[in-house]
Protein backbone atom coordinates (compact mmCIF):
# COMPACT_ATOMS: atom_id res chain seq x y z
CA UNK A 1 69.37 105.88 61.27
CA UNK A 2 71.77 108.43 61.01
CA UNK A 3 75.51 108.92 61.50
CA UNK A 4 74.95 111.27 64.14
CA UNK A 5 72.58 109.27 65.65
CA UNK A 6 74.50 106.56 65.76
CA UNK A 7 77.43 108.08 67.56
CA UNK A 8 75.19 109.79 70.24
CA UNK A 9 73.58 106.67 70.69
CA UNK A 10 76.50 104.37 71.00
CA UNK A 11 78.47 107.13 73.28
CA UNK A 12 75.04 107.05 75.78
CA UNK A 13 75.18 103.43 75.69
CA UNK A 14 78.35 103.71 76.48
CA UNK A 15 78.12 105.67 79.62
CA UNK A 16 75.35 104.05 81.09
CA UNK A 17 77.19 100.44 80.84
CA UNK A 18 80.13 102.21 82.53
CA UNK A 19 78.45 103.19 85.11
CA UNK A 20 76.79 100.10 85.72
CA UNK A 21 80.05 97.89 85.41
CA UNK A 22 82.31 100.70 87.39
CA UNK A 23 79.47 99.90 90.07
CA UNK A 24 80.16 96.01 90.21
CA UNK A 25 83.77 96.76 89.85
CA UNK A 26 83.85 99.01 92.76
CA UNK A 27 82.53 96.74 94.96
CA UNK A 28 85.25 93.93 94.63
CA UNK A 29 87.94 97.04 94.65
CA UNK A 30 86.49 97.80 98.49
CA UNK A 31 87.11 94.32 99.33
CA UNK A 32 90.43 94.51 98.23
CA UNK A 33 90.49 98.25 99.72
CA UNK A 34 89.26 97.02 103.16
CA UNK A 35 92.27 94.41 103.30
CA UNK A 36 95.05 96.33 101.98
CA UNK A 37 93.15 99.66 104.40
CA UNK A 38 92.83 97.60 107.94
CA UNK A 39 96.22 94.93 107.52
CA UNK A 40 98.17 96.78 105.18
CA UNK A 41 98.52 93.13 103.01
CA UNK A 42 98.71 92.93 99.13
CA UNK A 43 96.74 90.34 98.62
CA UNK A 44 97.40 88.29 95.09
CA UNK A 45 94.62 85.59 95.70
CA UNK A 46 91.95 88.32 95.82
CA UNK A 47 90.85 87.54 92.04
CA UNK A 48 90.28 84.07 93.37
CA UNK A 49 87.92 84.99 95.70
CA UNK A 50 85.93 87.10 93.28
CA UNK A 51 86.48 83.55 91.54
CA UNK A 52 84.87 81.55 94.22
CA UNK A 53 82.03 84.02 94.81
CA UNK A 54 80.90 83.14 90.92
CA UNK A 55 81.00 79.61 91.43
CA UNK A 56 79.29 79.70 94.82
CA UNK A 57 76.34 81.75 93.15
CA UNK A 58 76.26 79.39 90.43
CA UNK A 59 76.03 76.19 92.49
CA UNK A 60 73.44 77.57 94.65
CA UNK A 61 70.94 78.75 91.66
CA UNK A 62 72.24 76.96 88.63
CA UNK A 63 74.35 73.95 89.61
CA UNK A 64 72.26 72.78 92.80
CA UNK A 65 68.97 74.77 92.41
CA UNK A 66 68.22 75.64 95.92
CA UNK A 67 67.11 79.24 95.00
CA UNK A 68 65.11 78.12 91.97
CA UNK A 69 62.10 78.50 93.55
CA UNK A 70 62.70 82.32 93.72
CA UNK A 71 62.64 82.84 90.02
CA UNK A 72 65.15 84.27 87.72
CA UNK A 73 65.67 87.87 89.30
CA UNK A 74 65.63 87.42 92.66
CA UNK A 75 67.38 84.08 92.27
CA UNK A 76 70.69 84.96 90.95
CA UNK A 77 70.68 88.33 93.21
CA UNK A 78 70.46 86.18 96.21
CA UNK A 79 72.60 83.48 95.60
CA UNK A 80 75.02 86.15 94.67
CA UNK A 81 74.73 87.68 98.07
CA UNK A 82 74.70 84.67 99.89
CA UNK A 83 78.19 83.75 98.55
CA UNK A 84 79.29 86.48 100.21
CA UNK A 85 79.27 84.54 103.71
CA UNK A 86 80.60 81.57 102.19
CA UNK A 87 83.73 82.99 101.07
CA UNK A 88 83.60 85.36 104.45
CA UNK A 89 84.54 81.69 106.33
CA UNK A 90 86.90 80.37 103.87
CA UNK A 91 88.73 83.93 104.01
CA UNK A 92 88.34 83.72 108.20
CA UNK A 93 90.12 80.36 108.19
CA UNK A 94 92.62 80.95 105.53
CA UNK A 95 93.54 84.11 107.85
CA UNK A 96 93.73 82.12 111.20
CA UNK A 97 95.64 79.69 109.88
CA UNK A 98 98.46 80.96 107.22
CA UNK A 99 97.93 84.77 106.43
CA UNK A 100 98.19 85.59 109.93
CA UNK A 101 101.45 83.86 110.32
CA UNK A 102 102.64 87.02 107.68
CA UNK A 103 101.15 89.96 108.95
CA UNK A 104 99.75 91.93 111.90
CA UNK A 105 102.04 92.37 115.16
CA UNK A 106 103.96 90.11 114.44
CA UNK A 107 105.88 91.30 111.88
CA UNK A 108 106.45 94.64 113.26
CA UNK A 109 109.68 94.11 114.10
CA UNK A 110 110.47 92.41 110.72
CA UNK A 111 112.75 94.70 108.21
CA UNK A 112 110.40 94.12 105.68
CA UNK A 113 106.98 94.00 107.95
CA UNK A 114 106.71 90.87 106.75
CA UNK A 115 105.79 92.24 103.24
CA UNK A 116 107.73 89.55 101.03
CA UNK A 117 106.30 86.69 103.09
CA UNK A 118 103.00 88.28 102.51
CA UNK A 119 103.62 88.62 98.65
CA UNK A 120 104.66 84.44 98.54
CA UNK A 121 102.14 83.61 100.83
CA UNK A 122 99.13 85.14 99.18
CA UNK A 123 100.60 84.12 94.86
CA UNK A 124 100.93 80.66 96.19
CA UNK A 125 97.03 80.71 97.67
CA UNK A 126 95.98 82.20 94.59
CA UNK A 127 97.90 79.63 92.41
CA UNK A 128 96.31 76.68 94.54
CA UNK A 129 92.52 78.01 94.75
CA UNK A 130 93.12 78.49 90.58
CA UNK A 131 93.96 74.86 89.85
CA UNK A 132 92.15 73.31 93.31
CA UNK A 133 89.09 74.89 91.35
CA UNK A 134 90.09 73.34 87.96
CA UNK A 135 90.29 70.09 89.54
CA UNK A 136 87.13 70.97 91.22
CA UNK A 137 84.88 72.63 89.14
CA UNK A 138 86.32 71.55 85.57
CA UNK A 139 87.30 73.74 82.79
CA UNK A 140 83.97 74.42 81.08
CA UNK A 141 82.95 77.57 80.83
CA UNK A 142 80.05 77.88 84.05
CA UNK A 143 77.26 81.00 83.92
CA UNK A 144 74.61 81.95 85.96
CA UNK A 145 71.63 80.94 83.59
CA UNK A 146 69.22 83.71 83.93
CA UNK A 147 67.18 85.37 81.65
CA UNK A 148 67.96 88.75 82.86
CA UNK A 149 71.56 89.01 80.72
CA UNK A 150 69.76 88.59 77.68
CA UNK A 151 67.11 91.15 77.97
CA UNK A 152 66.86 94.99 78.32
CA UNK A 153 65.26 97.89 79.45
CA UNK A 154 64.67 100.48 77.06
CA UNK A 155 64.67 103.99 77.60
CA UNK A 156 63.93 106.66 75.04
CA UNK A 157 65.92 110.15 74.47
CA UNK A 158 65.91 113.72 73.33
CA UNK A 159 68.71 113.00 71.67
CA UNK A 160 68.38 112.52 68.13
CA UNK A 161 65.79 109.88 69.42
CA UNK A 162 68.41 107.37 70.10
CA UNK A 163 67.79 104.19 72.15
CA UNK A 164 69.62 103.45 76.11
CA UNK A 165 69.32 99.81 76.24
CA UNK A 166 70.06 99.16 80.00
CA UNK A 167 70.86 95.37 80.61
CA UNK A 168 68.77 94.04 83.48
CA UNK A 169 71.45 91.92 84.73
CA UNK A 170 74.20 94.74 84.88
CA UNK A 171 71.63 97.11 86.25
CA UNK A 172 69.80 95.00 89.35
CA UNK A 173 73.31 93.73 90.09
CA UNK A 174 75.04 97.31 89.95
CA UNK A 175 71.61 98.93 92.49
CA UNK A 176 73.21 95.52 94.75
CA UNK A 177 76.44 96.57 94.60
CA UNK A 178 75.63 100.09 95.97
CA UNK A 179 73.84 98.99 98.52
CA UNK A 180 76.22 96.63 99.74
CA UNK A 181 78.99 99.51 99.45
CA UNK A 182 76.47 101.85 101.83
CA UNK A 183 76.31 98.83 104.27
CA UNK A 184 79.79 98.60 104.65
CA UNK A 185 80.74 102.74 104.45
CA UNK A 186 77.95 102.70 107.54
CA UNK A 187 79.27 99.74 109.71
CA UNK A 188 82.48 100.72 109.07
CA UNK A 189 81.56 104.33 110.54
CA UNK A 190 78.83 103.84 113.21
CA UNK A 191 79.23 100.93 114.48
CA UNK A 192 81.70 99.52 117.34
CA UNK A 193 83.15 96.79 114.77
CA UNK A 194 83.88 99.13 112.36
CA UNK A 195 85.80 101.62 114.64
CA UNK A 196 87.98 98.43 116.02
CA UNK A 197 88.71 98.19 112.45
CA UNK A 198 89.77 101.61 111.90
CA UNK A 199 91.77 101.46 114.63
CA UNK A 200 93.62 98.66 114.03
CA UNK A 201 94.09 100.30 111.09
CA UNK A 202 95.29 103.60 112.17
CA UNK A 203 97.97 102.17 114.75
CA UNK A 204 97.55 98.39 115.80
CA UNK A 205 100.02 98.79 118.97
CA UNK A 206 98.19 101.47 120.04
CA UNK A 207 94.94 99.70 119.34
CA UNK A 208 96.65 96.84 121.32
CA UNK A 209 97.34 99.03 124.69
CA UNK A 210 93.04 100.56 124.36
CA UNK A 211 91.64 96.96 124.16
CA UNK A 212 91.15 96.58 120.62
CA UNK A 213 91.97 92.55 119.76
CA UNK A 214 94.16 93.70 116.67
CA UNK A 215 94.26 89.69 115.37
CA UNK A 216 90.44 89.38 115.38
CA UNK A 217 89.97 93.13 113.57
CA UNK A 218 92.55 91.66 110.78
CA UNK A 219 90.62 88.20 110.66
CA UNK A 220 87.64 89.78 110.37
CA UNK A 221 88.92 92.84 107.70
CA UNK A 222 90.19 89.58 105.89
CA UNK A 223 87.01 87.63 105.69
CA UNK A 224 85.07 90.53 105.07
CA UNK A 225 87.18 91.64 101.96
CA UNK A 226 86.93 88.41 101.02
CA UNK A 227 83.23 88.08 101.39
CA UNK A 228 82.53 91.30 99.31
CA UNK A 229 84.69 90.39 96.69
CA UNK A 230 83.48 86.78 96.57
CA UNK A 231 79.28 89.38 95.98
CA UNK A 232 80.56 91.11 93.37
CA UNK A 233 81.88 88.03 91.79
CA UNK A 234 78.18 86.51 92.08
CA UNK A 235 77.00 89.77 90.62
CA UNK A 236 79.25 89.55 87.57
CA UNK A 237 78.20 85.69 87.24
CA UNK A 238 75.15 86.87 86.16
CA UNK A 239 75.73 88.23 82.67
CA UNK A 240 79.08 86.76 82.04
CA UNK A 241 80.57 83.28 81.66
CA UNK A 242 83.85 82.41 83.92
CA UNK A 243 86.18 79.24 84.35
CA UNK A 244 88.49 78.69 87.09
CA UNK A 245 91.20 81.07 85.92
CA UNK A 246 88.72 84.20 85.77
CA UNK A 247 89.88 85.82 88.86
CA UNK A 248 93.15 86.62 86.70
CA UNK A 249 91.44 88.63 84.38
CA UNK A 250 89.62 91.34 87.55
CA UNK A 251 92.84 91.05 89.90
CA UNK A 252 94.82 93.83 87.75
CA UNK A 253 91.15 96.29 87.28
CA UNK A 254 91.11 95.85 91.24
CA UNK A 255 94.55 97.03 92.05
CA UNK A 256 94.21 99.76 89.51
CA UNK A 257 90.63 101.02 90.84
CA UNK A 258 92.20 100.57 94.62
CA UNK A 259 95.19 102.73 93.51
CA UNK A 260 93.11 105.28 91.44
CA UNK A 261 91.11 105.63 94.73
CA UNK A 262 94.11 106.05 97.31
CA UNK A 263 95.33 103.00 98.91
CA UNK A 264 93.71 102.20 102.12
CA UNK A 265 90.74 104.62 101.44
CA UNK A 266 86.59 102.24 100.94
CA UNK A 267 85.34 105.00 99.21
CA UNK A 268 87.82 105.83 97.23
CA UNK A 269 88.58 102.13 96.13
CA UNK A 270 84.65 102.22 95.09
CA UNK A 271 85.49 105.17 92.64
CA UNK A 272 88.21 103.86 91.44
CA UNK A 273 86.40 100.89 90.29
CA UNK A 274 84.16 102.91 88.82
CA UNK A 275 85.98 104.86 86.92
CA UNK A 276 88.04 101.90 85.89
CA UNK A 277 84.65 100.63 84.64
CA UNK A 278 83.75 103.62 82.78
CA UNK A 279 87.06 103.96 81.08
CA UNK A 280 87.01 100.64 80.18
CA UNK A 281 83.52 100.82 78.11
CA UNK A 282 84.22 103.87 76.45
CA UNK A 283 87.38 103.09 75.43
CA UNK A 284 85.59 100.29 73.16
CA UNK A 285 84.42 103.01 70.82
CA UNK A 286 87.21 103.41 69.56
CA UNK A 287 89.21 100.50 70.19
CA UNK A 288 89.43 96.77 69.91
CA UNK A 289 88.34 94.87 73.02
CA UNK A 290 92.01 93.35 73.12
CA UNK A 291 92.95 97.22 73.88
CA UNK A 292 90.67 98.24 76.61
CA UNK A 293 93.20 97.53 79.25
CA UNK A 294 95.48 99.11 77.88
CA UNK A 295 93.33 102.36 77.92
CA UNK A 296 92.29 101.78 81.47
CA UNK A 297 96.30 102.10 81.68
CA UNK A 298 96.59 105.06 80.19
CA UNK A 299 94.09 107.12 81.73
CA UNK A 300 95.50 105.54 85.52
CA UNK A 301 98.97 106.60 84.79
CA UNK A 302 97.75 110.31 83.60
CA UNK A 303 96.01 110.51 86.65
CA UNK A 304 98.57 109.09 88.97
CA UNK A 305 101.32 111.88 87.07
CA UNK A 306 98.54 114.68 88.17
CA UNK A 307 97.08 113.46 91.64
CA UNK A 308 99.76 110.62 92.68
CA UNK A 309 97.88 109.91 96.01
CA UNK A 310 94.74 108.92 94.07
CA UNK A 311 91.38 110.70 94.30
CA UNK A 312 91.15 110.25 97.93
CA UNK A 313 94.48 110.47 98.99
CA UNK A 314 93.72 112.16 102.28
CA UNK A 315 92.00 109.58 103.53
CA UNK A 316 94.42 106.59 102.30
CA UNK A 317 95.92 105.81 105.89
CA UNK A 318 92.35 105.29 107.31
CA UNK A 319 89.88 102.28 106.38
């Protein structure tokens, strides 16, 4: 094989993967986009809920085996989606009972809108779901055990003949991700829920006055950010392996692809995960896996200096 081979090849393989990661990664940035869009609430523990989303897919294919009997791709996929609901309740209660305390209309008055208390609040959830699921779950390394991360489509080019190698995993899981992030973009637009939401979004006392039950549209823009996070944590489950701690390792790509995108804006948050993903594969090229966040740095601060409202800036004080 030759050298220019090589490099077209590896630069192809490159792109693809970033696609297919940016993808995943844009999914868990809407969840966090959809809570920081509708409540306006930074949300630290959101890494934790991608966190729970990978255990909750692994107990229900690997660890329990209740989706066994759908085989190894439609398996995983499922029990990925299904920990979406899960984590939907968890982030419902959690919201009822302590995040609402912080936010909504009744901090309005606050000098702060109740910002510090949320920032406490949500770092001291995050830091009990990380070691509640250490004392839980254990420290051993968990994975999805599917077939599917090990094996590849192949797909021949013009290019110097060289090889795409599309991992089956990354690539069922990324065609998931889309479809849940066309779900969402629709209900959030057509449907009565979703204009509640936007409302509530938009201005909750006047929300308040037209009939809109501003508490419920944050509970529910909590659990559902939640819940989508907690998919695209299931997805990634699939071709990676994860401990308790794993959430801390997404929670700064998910900030960075939500600010990238324009904060408060779905579909921006979904490109900026995906160009957070693509950065972060073709960065590897040419640097050390240690560096790769560092690049994803870079490029977000040159694009912050040009476009400082992100890529969808106009739309960052809507949901």
């Amino acid at each position: 094989m030759s050298d220019p081979q090589i490099l077209v090849e590896n630069i192809l393989n490159a792109l693809t993967a970033g696609i297919l990661i940016g993808c995943i990664y844009g999914l868990m940035c809407v969840g966090l986009g959809l809570i920081f869009g509708v409540m306006r609430v930074v949300n630290f523990a959101q890494g934790d809920f991608l966190m729970l989303g990978m255990y909750a897919a692994y107990y229900l294919f690997t660890g329990w085996g209740l989706l066994n009997f759908l085989g190894p791709y439609a398996g995983p996929l499922l029990a990925a989606m299904l920990a979406g609901p899960i984590v939907f309740a968890g982030g419902v209660l959690l919201h009822r009972f302590i995040i609402s305390r912080v936010s909504g209309l009744r901090t309005t008055a606050s000098l702060d809108e109740g910002h510090f208390g949320q920032l406490i609040v949500t770092l001291g959830v995050s830091l009990i779901l990380q070691n509640g699921g250490l004392i839980v779950f254990g420290s051993s390394p968990r994975s999805v055990r599917t077939p599917l991360s090990s094996s590849a489509w192949v797909i021949e080019t013009p290019f110097y003949d060289s090889l795409i190698f599309l991992n089956k995993a990354r690539l069922l899981s990324s065609v998931v991700a889309i479809a849940v992030a066309i779900i969402l973009y629709v209900m959030l637009e057509r449907t009565r829920l979703g204009r509640s939401l936007r409302a509530a979004a938009d201005n909750p006392t006047a929300a308040t006055y037209a009939g809109v039950d501003v508490d419920r549209a944050h509970r529910i823009a909590f659990g559902l950010g939640s819940g989508i996070t907690a998919v695209a944590g299931g997805l990634i489950a699939t071709y990676i392996s994860y401990s308790p701690f794993a959430g801390l390792d997404f929670v700064i790509i998910m900030y960075a692809g939500v600010v990238l995108g324009g904060m408060g804006s779905i579909l921006g948050a979904f490109w900026g995960g995906l160009t957070v993903g693509f950065v972060q594969q073709f960065s590897g090229l040419i640097l050390p896996p240690q560096l790769q966040n560092a690049a994803i740095f870079v490029v977000f601060l040159l694009i912050l200096v040009l476009r400082p409202q992100g890529f969808f800036g106009r739309s960052a004080e809507r949901a």
